[in-house]
C-alpha atoms as a PDB file:
ATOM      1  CA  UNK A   1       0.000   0.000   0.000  1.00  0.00           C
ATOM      2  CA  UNK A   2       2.970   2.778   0.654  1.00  0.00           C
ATOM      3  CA  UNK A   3       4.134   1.732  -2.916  1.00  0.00           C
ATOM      4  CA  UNK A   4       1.118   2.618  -4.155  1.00  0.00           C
ATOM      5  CA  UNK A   5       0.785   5.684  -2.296  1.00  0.00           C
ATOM      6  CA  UNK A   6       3.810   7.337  -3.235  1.00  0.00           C
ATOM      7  CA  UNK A   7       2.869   5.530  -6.966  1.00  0.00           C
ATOM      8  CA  UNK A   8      -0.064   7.996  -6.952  1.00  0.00           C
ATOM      9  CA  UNK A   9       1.764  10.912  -5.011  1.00  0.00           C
ATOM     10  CA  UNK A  10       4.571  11.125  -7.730  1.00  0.00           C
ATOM     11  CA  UNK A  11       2.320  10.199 -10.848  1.00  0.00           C
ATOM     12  CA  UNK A  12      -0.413  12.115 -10.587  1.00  0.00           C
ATOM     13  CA  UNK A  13      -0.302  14.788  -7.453  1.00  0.00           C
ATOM     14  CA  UNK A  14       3.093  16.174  -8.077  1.00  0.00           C
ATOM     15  CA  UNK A  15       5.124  14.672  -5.123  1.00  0.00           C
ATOM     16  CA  UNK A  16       8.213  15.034  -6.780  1.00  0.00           C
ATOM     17  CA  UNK A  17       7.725  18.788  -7.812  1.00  0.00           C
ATOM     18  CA  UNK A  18       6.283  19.354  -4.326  1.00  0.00           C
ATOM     19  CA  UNK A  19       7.720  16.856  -1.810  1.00  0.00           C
ATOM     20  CA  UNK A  20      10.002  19.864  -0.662  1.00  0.00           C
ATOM     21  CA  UNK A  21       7.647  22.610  -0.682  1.00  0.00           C
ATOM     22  CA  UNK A  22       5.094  20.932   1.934  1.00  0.00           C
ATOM     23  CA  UNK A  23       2.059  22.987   2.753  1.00  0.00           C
ATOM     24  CA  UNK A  24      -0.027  22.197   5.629  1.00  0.00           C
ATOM     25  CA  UNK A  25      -3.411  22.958   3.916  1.00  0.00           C
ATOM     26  CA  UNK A  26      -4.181  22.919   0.249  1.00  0.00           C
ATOM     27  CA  UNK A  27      -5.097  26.465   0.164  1.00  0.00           C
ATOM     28  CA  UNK A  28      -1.656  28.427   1.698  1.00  0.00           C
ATOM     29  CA  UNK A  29      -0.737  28.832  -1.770  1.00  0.00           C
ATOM     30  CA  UNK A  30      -3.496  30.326  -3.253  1.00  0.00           C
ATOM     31  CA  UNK A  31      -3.246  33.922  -2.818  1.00  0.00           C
ATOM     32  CA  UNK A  32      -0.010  32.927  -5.327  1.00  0.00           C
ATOM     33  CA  UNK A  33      -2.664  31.738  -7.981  1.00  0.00           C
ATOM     34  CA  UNK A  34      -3.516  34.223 -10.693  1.00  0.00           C
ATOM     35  CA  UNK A  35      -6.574  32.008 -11.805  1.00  0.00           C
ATOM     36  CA  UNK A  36      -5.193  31.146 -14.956  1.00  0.00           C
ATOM     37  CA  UNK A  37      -7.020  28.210 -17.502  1.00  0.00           C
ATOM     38  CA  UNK A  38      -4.624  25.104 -16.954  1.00  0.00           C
ATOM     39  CA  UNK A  39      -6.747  23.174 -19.315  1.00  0.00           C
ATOM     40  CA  UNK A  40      -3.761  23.218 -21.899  1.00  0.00           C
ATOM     41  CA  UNK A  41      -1.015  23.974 -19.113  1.00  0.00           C
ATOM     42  CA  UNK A  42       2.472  21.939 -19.471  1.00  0.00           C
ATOM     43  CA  UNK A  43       3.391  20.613 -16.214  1.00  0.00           C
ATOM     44  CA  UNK A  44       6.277  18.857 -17.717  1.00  0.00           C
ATOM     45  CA  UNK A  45       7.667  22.046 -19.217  1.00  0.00           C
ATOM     46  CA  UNK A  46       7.161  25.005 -16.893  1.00  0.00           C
ATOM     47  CA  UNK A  47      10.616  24.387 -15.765  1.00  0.00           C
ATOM     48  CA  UNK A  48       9.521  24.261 -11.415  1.00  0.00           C
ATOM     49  CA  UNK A  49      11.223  21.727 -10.837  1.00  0.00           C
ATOM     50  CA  UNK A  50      14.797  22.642 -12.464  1.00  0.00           C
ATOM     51  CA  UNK A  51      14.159  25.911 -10.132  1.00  0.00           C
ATOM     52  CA  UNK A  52      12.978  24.043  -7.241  1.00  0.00           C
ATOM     53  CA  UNK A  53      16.235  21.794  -6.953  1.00  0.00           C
ATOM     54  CA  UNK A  54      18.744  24.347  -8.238  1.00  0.00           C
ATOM     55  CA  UNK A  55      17.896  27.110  -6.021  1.00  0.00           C
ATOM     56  CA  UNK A  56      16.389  25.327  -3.253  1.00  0.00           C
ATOM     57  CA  UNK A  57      13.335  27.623  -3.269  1.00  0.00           C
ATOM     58  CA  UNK A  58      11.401  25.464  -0.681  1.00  0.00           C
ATOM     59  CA  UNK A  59      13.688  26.086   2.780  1.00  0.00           C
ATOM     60  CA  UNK A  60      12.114  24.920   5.455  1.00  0.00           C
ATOM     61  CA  UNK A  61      12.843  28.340   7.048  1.00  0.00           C
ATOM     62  CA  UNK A  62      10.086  29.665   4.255  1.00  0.00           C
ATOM     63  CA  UNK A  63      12.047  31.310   2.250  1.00  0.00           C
ATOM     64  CA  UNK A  64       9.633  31.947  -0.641  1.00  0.00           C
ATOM     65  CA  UNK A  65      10.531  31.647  -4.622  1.00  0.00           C
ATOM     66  CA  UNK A  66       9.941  34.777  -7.051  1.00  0.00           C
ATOM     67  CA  UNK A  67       6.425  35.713  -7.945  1.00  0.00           C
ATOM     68  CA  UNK A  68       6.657  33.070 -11.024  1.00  0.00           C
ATOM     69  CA  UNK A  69       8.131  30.111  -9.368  1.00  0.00           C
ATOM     70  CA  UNK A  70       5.240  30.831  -6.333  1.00  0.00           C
ATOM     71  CA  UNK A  71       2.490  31.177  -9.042  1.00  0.00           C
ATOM     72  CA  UNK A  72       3.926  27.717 -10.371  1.00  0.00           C
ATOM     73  CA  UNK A  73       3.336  25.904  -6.955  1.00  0.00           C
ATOM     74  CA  UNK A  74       0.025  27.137  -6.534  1.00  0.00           C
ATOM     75  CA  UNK A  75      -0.989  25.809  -9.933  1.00  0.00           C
ATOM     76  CA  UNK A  76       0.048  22.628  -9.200  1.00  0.00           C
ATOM     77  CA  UNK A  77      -1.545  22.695  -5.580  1.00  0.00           C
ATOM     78  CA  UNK A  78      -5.171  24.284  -7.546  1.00  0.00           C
ATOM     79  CA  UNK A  79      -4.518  21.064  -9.909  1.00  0.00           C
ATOM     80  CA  UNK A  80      -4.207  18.679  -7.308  1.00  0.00           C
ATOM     81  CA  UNK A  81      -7.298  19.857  -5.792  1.00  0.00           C
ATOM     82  CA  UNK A  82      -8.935  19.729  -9.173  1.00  0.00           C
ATOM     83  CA  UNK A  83      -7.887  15.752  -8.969  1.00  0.00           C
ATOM     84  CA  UNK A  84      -8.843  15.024  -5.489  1.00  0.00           C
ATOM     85  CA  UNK A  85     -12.916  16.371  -5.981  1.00  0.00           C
ATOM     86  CA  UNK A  86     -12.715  14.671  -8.877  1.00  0.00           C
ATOM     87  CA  UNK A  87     -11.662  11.207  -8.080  1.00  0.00           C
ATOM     88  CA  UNK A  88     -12.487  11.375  -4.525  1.00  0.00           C
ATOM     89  CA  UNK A  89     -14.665   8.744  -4.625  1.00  0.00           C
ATOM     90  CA  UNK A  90     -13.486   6.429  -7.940  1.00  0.00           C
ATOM     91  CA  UNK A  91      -9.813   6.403  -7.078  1.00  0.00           C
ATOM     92  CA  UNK A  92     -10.139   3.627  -9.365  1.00  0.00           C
ATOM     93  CA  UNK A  93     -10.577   6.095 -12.346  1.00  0.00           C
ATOM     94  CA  UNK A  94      -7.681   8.100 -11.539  1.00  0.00           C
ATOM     95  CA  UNK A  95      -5.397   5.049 -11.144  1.00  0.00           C
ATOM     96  CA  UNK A  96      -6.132   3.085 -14.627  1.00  0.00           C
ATOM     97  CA  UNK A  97      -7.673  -0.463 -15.161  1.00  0.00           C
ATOM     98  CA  UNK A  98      -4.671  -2.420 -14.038  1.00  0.00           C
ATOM     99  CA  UNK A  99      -4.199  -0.309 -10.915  1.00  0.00           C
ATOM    100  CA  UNK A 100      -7.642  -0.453 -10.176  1.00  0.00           C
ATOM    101  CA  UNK A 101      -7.484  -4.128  -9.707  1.00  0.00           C
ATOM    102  CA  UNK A 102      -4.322  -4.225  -8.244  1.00  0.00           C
ATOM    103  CA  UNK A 103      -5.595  -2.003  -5.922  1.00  0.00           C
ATOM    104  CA  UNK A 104      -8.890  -3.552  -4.945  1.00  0.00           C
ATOM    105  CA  UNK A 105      -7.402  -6.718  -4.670  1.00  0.00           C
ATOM    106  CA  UNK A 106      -4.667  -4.987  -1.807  1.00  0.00           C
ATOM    107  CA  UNK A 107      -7.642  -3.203  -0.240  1.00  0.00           C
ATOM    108  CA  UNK A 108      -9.562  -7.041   0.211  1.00  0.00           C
ATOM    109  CA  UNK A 109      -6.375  -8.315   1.473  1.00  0.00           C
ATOM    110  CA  UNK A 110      -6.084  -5.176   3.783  1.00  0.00           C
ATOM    111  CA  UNK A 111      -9.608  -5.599   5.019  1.00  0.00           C
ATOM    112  CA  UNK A 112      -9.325  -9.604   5.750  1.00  0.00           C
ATOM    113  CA  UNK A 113      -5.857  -9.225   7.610  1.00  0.00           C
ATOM    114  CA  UNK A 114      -7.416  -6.263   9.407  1.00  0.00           C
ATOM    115  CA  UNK A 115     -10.590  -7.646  10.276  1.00  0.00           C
ATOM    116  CA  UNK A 116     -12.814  -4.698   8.277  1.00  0.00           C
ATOM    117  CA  UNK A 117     -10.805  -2.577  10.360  1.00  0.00           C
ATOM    118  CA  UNK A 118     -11.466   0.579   7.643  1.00  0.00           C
ATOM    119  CA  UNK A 119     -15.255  -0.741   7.196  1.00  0.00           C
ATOM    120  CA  UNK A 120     -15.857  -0.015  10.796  1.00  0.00           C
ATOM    121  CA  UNK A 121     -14.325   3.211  10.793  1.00  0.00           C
ATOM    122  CA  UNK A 122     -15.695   4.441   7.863  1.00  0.00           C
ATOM    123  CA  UNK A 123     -19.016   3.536   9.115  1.00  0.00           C
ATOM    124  CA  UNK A 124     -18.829   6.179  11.724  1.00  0.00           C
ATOM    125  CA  UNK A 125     -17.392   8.720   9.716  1.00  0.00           C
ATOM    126  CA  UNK A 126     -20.129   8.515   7.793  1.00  0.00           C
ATOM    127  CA  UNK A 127     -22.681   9.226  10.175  1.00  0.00           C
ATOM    128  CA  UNK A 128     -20.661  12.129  11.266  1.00  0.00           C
ATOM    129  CA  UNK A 129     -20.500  13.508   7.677  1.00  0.00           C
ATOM    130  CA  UNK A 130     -23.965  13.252   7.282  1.00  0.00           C
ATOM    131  CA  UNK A 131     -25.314  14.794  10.582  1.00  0.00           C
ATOM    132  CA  UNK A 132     -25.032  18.397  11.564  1.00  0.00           C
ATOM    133  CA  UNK A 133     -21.094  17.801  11.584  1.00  0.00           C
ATOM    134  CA  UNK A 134     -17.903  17.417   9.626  1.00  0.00           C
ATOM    135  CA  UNK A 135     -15.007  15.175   9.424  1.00  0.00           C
ATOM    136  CA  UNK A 136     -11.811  16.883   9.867  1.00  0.00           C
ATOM    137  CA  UNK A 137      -8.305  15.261   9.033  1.00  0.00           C
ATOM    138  CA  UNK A 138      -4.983  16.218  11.028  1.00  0.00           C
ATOM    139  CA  UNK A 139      -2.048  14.089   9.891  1.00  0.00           C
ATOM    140  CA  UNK A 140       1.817  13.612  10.713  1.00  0.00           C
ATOM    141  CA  UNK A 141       1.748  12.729   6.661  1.00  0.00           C
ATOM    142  CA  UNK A 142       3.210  15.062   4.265  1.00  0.00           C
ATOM    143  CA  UNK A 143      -0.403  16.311   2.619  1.00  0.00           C
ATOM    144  CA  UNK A 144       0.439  15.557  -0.608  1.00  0.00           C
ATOM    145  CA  UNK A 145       1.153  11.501   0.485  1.00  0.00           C
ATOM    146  CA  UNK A 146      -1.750  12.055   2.839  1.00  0.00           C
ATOM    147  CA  UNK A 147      -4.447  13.146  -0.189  1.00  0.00           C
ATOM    148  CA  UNK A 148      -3.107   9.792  -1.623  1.00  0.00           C
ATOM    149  CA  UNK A 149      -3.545   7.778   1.192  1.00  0.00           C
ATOM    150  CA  UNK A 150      -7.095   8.876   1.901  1.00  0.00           C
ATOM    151  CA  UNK A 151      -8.323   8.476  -1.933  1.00  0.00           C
ATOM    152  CA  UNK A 152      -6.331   4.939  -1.831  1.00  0.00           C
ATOM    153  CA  UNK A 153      -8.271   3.941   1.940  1.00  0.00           C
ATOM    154  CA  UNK A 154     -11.381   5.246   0.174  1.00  0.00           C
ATOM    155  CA  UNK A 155     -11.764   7.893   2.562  1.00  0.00           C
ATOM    156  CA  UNK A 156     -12.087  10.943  -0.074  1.00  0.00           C
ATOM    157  CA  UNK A 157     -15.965  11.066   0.473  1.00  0.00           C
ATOM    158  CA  UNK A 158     -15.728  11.443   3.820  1.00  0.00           C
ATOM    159  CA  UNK A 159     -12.864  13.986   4.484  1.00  0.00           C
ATOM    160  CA  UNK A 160     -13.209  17.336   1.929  1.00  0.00           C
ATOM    161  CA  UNK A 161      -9.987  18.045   1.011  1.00  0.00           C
ATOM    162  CA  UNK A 162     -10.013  21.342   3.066  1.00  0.00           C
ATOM    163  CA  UNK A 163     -10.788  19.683   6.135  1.00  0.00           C
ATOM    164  CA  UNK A 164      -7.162  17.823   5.574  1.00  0.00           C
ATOM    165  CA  UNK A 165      -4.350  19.258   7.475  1.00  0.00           C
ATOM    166  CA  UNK A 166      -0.295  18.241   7.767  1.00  0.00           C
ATOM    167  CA  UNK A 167       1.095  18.760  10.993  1.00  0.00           C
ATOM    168  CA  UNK A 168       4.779  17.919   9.041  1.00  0.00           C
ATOM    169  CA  UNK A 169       6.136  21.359   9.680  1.00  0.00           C
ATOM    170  CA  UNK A 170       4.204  22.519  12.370  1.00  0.00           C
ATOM    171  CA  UNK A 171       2.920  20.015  14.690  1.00  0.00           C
ATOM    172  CA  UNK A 172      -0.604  18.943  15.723  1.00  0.00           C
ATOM    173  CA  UNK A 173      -1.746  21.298  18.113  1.00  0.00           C
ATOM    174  CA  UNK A 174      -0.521  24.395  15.972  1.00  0.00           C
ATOM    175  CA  UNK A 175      -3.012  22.459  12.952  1.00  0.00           C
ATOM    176  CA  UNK A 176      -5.624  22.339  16.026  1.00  0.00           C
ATOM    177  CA  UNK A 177      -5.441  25.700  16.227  1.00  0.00           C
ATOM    178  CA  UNK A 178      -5.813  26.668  12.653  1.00  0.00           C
ATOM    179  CA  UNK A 179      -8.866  24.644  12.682  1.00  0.00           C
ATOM    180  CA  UNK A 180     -10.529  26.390  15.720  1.00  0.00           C
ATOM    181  CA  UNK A 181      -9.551  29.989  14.247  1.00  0.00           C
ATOM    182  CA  UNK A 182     -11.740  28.566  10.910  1.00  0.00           C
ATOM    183  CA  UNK A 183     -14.701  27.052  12.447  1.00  0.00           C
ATOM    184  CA  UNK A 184     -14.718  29.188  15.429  1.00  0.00           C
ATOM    185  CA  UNK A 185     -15.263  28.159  19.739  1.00  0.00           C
ATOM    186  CA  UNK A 186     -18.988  27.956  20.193  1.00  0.00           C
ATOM    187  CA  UNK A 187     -18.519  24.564  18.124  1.00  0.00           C
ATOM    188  CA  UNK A 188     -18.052  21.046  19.624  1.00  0.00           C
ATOM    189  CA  UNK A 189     -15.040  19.440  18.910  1.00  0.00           C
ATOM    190  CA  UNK A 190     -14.131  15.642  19.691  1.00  0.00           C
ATOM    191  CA  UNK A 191     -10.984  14.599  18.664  1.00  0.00           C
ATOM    192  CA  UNK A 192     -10.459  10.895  17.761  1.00  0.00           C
ATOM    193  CA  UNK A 193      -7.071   9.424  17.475  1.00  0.00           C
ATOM    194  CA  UNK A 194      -4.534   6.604  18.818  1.00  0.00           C
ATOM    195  CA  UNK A 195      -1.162   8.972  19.773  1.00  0.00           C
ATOM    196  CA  UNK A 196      -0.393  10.893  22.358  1.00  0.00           C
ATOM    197  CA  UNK A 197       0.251  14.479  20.442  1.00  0.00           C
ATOM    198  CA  UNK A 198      -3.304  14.425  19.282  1.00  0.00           C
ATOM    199  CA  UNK A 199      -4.287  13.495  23.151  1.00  0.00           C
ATOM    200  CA  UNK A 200      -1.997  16.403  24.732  1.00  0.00           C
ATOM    201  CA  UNK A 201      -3.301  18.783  21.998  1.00  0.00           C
ATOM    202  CA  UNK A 202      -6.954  17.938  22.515  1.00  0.00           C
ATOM    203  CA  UNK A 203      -6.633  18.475  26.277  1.00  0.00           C
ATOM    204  CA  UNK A 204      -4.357  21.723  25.896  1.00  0.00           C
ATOM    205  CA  UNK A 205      -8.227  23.160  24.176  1.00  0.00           C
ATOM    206  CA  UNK A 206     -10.322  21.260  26.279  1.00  0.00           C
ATOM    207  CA  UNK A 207     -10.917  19.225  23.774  1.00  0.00           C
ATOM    208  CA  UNK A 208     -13.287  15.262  24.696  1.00  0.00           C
ATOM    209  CA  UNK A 209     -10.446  13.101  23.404  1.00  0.00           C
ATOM    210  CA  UNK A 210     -11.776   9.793  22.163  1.00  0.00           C
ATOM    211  CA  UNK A 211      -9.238   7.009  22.255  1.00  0.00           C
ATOM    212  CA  UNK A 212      -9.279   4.012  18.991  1.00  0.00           C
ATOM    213  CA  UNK A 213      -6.579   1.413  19.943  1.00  0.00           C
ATOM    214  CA  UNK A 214      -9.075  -1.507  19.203  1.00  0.00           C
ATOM    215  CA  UNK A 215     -11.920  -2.861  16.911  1.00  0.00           C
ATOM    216  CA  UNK A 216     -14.263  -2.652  20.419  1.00  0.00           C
ATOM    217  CA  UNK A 217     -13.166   1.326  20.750  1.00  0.00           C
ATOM    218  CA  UNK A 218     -14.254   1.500  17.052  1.00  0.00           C
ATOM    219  CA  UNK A 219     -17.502  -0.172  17.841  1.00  0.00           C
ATOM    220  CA  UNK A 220     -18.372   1.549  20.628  1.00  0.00           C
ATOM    221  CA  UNK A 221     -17.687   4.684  19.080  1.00  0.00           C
ATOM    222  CA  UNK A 222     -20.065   3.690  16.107  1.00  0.00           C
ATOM    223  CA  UNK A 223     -22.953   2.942  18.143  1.00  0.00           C
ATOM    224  CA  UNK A 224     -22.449   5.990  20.386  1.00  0.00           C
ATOM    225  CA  UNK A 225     -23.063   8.028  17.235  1.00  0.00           C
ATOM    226  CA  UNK A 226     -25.882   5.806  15.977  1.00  0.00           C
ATOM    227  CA  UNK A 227     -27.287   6.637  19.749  1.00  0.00           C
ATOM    228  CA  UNK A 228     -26.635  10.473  19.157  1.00  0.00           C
ATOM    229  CA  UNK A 229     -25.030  10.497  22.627  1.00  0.00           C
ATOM    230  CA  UNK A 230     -21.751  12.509  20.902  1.00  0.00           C
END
């Protein structure tokens, strides 16, 4: 499955273009974008990534590129986007008919070794998504591997791709509070994970901290949001 991920990151999302110039959200480029058609647009030819590895444009101490180079990144972040609503739910279509099986056959394999591990979760994401709530993503993943990973788990109709977030460069409580500056502090949030950043962050903003270390945590989660008691 991580050969496949990066397989999709590189081939299609621009991972090797962008794998130094990490973002945490899909939008920090944007104000970069002049809204150009990229119908017709040469990726291939735009010469980014010659710049990007001879000049090292993408420091981690953000040093930015020139106006060009920046207008570059965003249109390749605005394409990715483009792919992700797309395709978020028929990876399948994005990946070709011999990756498409390939890839169904590795998600059955995933599922029996896992014991419908992603089934069960996905079950409860769903309810979320379609109550009065939203699913939001906050990831240790670089976001471009992490877009790929969610469309390969199947997970694309349940997370909008600007409810995704990469704590790479800045850690998971600084993404926690991005998110609370965007949806604001009169909402509820419950944050559901397995590590202990995403536990310290969620009680650092008060935040119910629900624990998934096992199918029965899963489970009980599922039926607590069947019940309506979260």
């Amino acid at each position: 499955m991580e050969e496949m991920i990066f397989n999709l990151a590189d081939t299609h999302l621009f991972f090797n273009d962008l794998e130094e110039c990490d973002q945490v959200h899909i939008d920090d480029v944007s104000s970069d974008d002049n809204g150009q058609d990229l119908s017709t647009y040469s990726f291939a030819t735009d010469g980014f990534h010659a710049a990007a590895s001879s000049a090292n444009l993408c420091l981690p101490t953000g040093v930015r590129g020139g106006v060009d180079w920046m207008r570059k990144l965003a249109f390749r972040y605005r394409r990715v986007k483009e792919l992700y609503n797309t395709y978020k739910n028929n990876v399948g279509g994005l990946l070709g008919p011999a990756k498409r099986d390939a890839w169904l056959q590795l998600r059955a394999e995933i599922e029996g070794l896992t014991d419908s591990w992603l089934t069960n979760a996905l079950k409860s994401l769903s309810i979320i998504s379609t109550s009065n709530c939203v699913n939001v993503l906050v990831t240790t993943t670089q976001l471009i591997p992490a877009l790929a990973k969610v469309l390969l788990y199947s997970l694309g109709g349940a997370f909008p791709i600007e409810n995704i977030y990469s704590a790479t460069k800045i850690g998971k409580e600084s993404c926690f509070e991005r998110i609370m500056q965007r949806f604001g502090r009169k909402v509820v949030y419950v944050v559901i994970g397995d590590g202990v950043e995403e536990e310290q962050a969620a009680k650092k903003h008060n935040m119910p901290f629900w624990r998934i270390s096992s199918h029965s945590d899963l489970l009980a989660l599922h039926q607590a949001l069947e019940l309506e008691y979260l």
